[in-house]
PDB file of N, CA and C in Angstrom:
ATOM      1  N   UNK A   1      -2.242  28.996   9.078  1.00  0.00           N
ATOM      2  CA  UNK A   1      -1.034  29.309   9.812  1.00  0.00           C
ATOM      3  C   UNK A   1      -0.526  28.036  10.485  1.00  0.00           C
ATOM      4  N   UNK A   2       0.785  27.597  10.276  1.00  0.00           N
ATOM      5  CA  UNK A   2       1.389  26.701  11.018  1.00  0.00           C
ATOM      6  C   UNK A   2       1.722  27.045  12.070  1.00  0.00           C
ATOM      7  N   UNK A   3       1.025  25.824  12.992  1.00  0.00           N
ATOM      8  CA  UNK A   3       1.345  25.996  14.463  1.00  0.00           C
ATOM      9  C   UNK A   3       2.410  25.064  15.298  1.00  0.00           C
ATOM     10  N   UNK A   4       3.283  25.413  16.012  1.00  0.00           N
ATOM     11  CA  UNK A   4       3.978  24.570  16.890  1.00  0.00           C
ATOM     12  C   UNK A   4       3.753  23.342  17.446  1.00  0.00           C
ATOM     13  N   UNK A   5       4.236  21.786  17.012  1.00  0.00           N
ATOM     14  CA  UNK A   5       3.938  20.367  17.121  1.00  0.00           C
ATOM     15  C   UNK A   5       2.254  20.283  17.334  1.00  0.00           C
ATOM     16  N   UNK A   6       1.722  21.178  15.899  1.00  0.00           N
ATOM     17  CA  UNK A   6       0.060  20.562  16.033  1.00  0.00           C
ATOM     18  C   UNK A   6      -0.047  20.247  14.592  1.00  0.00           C
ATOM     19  N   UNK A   7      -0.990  19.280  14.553  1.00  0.00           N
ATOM     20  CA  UNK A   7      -1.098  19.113  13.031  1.00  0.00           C
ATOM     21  C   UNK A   7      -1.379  19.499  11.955  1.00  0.00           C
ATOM     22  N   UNK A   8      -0.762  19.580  11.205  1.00  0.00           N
ATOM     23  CA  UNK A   8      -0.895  20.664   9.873  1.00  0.00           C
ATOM     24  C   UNK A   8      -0.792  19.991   8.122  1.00  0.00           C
ATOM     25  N   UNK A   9      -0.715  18.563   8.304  1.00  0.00           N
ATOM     26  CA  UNK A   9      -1.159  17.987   7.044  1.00  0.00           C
ATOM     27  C   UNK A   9      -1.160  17.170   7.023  1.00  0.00           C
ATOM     28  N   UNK A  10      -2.057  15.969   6.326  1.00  0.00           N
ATOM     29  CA  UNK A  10      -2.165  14.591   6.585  1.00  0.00           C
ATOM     30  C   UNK A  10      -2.522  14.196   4.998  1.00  0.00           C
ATOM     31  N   UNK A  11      -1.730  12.644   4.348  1.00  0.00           N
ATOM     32  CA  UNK A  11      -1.550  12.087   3.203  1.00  0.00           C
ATOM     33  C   UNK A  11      -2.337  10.380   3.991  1.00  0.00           C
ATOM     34  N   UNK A  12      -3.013  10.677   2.201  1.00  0.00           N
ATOM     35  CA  UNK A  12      -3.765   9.210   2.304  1.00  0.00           C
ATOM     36  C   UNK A  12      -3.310   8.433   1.525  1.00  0.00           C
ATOM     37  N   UNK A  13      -3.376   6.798   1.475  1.00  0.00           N
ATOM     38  CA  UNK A  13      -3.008   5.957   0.123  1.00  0.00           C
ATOM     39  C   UNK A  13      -4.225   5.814  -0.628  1.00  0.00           C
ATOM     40  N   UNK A  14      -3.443   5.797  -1.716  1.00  0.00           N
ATOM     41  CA  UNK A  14      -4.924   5.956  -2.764  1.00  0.00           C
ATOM     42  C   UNK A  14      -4.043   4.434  -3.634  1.00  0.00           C
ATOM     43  N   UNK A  15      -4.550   3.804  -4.381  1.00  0.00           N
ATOM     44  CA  UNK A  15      -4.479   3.062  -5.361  1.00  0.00           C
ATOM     45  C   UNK A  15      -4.894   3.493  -6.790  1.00  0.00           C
ATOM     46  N   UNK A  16      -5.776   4.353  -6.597  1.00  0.00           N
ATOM     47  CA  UNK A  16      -6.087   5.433  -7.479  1.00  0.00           C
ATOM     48  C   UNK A  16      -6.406   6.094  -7.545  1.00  0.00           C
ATOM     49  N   UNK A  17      -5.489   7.778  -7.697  1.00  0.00           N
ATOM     50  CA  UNK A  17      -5.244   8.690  -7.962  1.00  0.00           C
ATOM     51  C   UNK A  17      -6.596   9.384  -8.002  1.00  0.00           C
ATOM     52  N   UNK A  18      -6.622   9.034  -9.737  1.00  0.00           N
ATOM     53  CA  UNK A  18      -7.259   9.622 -10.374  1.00  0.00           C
ATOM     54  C   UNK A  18      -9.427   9.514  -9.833  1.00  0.00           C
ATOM     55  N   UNK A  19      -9.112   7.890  -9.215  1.00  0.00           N
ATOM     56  CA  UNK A  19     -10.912   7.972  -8.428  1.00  0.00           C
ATOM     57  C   UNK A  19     -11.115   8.845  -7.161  1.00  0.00           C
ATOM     58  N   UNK A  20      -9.650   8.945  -6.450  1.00  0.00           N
ATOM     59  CA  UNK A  20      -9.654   9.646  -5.498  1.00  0.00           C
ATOM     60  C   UNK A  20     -10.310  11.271  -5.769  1.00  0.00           C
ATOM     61  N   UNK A  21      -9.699  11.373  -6.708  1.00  0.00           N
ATOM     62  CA  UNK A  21      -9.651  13.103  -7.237  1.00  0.00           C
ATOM     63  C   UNK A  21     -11.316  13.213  -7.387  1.00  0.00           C
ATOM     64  N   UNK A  22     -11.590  12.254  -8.236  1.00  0.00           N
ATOM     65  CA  UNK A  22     -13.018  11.972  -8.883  1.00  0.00           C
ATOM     66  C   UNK A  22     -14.154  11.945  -7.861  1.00  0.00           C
ATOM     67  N   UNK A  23     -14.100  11.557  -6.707  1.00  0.00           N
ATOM     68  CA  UNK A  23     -14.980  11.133  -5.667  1.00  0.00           C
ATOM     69  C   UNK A  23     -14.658  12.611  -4.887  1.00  0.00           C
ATOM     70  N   UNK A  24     -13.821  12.758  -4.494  1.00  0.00           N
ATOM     71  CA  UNK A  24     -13.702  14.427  -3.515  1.00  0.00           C
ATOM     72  C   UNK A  24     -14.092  15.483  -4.815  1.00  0.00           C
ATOM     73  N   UNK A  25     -14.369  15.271  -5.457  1.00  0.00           N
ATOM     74  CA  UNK A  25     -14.331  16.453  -6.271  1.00  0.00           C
ATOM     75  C   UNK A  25     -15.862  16.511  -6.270  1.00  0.00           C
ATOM     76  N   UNK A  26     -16.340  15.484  -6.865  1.00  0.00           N
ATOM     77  CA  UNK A  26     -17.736  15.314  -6.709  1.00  0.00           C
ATOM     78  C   UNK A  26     -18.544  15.701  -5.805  1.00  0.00           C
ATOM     79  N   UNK A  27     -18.363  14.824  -4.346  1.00  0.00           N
ATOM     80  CA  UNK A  27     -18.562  14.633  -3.154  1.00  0.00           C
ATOM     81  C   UNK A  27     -18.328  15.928  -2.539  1.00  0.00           C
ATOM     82  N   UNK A  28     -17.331  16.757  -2.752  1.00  0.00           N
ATOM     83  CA  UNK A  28     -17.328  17.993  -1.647  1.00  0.00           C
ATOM     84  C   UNK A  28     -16.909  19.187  -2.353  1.00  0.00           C
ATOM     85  N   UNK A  29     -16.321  19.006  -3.748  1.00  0.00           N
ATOM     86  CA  UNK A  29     -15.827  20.272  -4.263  1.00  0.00           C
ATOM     87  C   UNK A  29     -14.484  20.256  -4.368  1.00  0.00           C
ATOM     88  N   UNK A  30     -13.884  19.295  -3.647  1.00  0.00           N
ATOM     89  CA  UNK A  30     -12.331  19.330  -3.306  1.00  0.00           C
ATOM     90  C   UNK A  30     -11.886  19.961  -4.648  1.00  0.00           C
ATOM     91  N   UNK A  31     -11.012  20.829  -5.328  1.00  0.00           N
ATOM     92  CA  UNK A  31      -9.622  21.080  -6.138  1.00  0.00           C
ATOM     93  C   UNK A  31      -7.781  20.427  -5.483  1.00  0.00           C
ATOM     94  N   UNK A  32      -7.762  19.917  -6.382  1.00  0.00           N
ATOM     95  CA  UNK A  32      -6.474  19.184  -6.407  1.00  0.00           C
ATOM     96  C   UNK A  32      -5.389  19.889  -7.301  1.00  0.00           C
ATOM     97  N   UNK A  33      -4.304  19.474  -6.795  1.00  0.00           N
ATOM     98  CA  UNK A  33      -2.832  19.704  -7.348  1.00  0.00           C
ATOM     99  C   UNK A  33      -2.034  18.786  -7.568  1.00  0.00           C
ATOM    100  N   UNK A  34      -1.567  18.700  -8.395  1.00  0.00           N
ATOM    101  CA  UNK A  34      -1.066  17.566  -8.973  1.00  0.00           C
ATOM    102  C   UNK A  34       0.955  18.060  -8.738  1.00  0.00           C
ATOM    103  N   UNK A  35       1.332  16.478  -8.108  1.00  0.00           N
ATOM    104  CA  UNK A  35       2.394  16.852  -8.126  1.00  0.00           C
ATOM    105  C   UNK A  35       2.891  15.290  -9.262  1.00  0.00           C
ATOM    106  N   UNK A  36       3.123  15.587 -10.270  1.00  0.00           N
ATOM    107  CA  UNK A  36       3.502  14.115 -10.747  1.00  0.00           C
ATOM    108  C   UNK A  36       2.339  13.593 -10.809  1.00  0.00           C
ATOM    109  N   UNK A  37       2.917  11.794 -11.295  1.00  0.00           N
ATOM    110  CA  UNK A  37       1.837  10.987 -11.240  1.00  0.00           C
ATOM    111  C   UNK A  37       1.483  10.271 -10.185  1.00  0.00           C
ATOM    112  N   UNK A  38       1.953  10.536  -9.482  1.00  0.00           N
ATOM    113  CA  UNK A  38       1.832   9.398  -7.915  1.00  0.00           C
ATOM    114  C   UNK A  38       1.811  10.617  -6.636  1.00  0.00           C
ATOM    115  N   UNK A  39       1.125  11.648  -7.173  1.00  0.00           N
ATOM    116  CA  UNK A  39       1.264  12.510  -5.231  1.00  0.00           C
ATOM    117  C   UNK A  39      -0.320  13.865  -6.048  1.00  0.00           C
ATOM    118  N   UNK A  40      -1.069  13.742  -5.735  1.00  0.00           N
ATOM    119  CA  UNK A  40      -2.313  14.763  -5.674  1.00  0.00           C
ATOM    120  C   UNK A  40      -2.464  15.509  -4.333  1.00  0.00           C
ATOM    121  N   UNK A  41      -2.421  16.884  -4.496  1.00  0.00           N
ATOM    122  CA  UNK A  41      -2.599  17.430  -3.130  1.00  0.00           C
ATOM    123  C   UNK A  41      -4.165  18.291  -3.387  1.00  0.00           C
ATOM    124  N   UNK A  42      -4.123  18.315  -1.350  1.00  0.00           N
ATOM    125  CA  UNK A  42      -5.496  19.442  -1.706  1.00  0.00           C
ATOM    126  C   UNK A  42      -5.521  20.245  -0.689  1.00  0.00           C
ATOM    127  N   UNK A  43      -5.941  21.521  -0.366  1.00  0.00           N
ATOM    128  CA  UNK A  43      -6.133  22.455   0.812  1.00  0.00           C
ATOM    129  C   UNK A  43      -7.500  23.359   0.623  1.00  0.00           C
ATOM    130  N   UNK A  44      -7.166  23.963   1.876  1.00  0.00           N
ATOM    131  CA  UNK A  44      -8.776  24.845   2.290  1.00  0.00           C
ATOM    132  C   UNK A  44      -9.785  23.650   2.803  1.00  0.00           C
ATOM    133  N   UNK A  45      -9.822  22.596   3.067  1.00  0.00           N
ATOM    134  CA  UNK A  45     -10.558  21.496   3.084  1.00  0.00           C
ATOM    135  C   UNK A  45     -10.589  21.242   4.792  1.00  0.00           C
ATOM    136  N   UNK A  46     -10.299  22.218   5.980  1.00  0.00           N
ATOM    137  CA  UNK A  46     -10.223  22.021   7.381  1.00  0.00           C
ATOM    138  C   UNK A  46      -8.868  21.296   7.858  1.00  0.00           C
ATOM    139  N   UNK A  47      -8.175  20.842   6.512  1.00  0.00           N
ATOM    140  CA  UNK A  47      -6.884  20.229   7.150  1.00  0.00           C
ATOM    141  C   UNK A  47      -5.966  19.738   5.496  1.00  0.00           C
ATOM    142  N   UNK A  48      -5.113  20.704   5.685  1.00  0.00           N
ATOM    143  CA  UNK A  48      -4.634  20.607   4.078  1.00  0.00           C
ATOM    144  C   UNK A  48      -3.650  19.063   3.977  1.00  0.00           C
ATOM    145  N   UNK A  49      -4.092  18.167   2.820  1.00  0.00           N
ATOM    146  CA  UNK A  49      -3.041  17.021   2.614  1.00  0.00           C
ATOM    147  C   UNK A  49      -3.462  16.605   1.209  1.00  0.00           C
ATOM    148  N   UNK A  50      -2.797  15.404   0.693  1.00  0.00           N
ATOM    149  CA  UNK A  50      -2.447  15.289  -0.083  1.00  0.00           C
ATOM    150  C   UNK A  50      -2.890  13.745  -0.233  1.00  0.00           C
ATOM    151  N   UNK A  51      -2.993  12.912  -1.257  1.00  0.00           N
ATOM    152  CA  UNK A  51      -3.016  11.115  -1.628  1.00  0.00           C
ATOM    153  C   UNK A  51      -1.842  11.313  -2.616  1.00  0.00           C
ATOM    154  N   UNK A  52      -1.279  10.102  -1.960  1.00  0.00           N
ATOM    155  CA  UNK A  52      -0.019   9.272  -2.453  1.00  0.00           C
ATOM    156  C   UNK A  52      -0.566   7.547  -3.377  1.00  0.00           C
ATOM    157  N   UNK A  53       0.399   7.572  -4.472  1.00  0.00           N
ATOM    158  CA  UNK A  53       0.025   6.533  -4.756  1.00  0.00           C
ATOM    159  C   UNK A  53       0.343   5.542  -4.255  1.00  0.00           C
ATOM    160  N   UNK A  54      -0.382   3.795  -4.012  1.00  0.00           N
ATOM    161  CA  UNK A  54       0.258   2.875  -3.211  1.00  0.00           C
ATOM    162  C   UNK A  54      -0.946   2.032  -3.301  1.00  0.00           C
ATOM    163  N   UNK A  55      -0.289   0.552  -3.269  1.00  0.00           N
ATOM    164  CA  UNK A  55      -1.171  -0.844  -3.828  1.00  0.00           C
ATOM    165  C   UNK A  55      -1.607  -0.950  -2.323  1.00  0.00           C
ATOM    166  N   UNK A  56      -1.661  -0.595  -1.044  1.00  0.00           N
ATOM    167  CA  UNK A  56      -1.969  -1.031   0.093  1.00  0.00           C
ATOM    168  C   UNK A  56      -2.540   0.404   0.584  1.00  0.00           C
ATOM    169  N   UNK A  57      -3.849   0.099   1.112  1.00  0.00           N
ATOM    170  CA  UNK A  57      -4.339   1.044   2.210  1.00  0.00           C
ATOM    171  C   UNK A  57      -4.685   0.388   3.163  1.00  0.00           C
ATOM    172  N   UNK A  58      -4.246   0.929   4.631  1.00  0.00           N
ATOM    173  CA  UNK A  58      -4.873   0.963   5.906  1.00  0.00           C
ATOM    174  C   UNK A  58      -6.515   0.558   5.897  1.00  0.00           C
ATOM    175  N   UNK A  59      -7.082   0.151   6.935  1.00  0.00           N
ATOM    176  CA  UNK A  59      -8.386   0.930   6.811  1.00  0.00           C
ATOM    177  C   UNK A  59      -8.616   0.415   8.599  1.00  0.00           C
ATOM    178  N   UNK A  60      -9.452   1.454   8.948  1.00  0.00           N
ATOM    179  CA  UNK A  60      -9.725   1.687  10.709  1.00  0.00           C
ATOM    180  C   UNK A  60      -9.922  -0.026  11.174  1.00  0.00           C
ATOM    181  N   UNK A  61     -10.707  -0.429  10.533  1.00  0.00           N
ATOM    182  CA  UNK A  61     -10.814  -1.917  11.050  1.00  0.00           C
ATOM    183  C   UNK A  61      -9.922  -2.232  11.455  1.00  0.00           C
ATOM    184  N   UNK A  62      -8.759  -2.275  10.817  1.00  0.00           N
ATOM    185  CA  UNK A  62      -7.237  -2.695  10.637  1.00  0.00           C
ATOM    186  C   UNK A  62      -6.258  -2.192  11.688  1.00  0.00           C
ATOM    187  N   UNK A  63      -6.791  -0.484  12.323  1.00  0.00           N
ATOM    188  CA  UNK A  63      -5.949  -0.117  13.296  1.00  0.00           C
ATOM    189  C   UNK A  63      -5.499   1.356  12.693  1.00  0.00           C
ATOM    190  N   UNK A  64      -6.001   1.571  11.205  1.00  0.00           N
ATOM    191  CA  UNK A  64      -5.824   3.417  11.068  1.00  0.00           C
ATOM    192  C   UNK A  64      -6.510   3.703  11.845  1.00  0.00           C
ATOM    193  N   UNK A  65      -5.636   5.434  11.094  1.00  0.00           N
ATOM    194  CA  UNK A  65      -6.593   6.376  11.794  1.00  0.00           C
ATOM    195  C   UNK A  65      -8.069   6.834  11.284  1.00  0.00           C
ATOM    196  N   UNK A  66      -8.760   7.118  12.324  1.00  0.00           N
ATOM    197  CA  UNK A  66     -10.530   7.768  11.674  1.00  0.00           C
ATOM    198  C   UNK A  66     -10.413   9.012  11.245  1.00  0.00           C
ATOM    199  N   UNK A  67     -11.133   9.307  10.133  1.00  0.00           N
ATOM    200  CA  UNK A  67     -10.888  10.948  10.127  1.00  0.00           C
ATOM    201  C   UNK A  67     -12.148  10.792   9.796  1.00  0.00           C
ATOM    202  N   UNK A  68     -12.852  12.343  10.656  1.00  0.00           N
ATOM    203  CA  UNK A  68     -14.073  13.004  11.216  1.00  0.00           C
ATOM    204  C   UNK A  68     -14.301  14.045   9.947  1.00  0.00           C
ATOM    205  N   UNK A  69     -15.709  13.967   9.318  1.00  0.00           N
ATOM    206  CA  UNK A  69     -15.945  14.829   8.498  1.00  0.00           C
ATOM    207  C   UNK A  69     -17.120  15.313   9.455  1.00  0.00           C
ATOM    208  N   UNK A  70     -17.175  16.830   9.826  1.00  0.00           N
ATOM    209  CA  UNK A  70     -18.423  17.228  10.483  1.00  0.00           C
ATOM    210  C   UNK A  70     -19.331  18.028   9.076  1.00  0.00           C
ATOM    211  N   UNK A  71     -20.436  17.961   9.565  1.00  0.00           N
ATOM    212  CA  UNK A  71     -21.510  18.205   8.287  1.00  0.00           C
ATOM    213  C   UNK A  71     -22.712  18.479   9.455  1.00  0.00           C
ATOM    214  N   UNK A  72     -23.244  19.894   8.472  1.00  0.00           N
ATOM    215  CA  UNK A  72     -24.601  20.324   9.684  1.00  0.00           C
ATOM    216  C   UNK A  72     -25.989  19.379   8.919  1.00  0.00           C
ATOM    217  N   UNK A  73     -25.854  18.858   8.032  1.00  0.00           N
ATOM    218  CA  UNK A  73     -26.591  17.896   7.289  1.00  0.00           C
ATOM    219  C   UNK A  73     -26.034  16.730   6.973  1.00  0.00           C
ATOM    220  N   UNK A  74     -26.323  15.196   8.054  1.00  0.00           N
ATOM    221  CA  UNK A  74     -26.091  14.493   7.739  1.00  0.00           C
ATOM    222  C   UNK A  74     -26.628  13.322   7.078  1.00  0.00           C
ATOM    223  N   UNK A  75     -28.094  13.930   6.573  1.00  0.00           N
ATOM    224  CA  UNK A  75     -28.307  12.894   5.645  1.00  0.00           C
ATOM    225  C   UNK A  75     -28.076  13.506   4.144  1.00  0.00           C
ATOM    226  N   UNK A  76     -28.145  14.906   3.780  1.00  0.00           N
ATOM    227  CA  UNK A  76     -27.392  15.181   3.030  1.00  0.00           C
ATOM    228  C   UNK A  76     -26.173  15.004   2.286  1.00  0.00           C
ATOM    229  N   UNK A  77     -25.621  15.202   3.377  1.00  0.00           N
ATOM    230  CA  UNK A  77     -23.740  14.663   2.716  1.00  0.00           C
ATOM    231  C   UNK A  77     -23.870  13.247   2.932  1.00  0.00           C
ATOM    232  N   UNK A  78     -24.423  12.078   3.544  1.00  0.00           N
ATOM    233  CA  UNK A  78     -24.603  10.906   3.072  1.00  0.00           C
ATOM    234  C   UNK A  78     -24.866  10.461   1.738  1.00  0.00           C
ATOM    235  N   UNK A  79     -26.187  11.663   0.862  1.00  0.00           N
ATOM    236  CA  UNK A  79     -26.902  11.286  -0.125  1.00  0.00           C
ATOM    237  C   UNK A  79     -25.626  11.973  -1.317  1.00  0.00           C
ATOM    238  N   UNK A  80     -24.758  12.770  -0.465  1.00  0.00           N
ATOM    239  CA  UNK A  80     -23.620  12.928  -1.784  1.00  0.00           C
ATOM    240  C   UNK A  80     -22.630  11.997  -1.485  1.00  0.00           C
ATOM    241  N   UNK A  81     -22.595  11.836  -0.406  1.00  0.00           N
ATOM    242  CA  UNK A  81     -21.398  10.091  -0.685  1.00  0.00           C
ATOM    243  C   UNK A  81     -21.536   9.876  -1.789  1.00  0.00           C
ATOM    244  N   UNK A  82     -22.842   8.453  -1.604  1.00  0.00           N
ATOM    245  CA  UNK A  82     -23.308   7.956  -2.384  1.00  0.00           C
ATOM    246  C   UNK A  82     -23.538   8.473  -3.575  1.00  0.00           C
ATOM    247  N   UNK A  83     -24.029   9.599  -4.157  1.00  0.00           N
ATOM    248  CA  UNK A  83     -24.290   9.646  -5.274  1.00  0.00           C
ATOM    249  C   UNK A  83     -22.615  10.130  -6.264  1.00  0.00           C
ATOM    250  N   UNK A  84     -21.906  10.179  -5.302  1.00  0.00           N
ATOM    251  CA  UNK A  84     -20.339  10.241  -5.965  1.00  0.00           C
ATOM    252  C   UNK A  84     -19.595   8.731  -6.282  1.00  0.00           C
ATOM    253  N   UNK A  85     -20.423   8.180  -5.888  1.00  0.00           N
ATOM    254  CA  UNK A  85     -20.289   6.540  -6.119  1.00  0.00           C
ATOM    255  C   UNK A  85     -19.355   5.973  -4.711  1.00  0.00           C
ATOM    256  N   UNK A  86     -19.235   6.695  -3.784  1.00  0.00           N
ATOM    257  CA  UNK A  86     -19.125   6.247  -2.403  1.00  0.00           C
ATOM    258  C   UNK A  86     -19.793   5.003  -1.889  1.00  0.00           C
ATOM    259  N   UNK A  87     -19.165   4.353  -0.432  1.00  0.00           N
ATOM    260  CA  UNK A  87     -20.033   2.825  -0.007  1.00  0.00           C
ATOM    261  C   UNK A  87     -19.695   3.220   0.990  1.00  0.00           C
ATOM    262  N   UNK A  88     -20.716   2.931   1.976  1.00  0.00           N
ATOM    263  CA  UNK A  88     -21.062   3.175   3.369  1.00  0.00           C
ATOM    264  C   UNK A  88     -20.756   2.198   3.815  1.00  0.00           C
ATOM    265  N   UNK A  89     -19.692   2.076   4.899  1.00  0.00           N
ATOM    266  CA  UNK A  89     -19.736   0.685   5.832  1.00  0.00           C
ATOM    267  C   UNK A  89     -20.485   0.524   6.993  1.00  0.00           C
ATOM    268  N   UNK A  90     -20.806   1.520   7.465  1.00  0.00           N
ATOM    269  CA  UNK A  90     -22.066   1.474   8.954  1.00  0.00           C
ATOM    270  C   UNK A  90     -22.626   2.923   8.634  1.00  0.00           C
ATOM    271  N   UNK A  91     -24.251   2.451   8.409  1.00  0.00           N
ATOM    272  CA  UNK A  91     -25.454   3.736   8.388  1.00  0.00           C
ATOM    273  C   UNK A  91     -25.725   4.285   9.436  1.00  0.00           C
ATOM    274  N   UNK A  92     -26.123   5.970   9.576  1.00  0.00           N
ATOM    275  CA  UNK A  92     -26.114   6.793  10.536  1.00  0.00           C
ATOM    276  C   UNK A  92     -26.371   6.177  11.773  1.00  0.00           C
ATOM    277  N   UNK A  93     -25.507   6.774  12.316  1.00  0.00           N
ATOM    278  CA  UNK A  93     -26.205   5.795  13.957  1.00  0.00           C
ATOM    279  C   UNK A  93     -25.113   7.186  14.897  1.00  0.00           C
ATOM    280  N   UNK A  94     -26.116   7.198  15.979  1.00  0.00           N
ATOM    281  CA  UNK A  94     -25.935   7.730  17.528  1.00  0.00           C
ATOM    282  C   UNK A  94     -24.496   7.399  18.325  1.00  0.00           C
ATOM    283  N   UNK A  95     -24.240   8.775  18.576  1.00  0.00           N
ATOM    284  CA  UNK A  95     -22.571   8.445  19.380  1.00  0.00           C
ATOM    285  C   UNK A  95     -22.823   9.296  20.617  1.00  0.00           C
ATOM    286  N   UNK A  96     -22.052   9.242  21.562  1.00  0.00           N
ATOM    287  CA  UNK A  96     -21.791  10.981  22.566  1.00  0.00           C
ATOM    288  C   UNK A  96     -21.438  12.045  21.969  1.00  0.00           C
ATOM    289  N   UNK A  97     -22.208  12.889  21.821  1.00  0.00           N
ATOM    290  CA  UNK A  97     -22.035  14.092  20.999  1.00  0.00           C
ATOM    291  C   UNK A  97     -22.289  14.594  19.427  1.00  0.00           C
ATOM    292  N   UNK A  98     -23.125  13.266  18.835  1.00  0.00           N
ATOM    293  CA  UNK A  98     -24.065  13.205  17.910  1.00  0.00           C
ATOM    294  C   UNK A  98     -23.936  12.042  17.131  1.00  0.00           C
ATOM    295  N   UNK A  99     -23.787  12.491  15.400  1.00  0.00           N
ATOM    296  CA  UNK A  99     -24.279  10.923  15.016  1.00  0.00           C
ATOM    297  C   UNK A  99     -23.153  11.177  14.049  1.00  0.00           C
ATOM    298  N   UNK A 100     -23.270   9.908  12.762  1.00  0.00           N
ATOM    299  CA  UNK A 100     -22.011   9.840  11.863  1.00  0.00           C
ATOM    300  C   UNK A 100     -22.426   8.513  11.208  1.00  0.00           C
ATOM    301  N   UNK A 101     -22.058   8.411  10.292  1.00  0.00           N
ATOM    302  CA  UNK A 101     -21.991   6.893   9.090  1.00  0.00           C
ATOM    303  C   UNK A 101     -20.436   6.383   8.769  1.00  0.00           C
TER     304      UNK A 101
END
């Protein structure tokens, strides 16, 4: 249900599409929709959006935004990162209010 000025969908740059699709699909199950060749969407996923195609991505270092995957197993969904052919930039480590990679 869409709610009044709260957020209700968020688009990533992908450079490619098609690894994007490949890695969430793997990695979590994601199903995609294809709009064209340059726009893949996805929902049911805690926050429905979409990857756009584009030679430039953000990345948090840089000043994006973080987006929070919560998982009641986190060395689990680590070991499916990775085995979706994912790369970890900082290994599990301790925050206020638990941990994250």
């Amino acid at each position: 249900m869409n709610e009044h000025e709260k957020i209700n969908y968020v688009e990533f740059a992908s450079a490619n599409l098609t690894e994007a699709k490949q890695f969430f699909s793997d990695a979590f199950g994601w199903k995609f929709e294809d709009f064209g060749p340059d726009y893949t969407a996805f929902c049911n996923e805690g926050l429905d959006g979409g990857f756009y195609k584009a030679d430039l991505a953000a990345t948090a270092a840089n000043g994006s935004a973080l987006i929070i995957f919560y998982s009641n197993n986190l060395e689990n969904t680590l070991a499916k990162v990775m085995d979706a052919g994912g790369s970890i930039t900082k290994e599990i480590f301790s925050f206020p209010g638990g941990r994250r990679f």
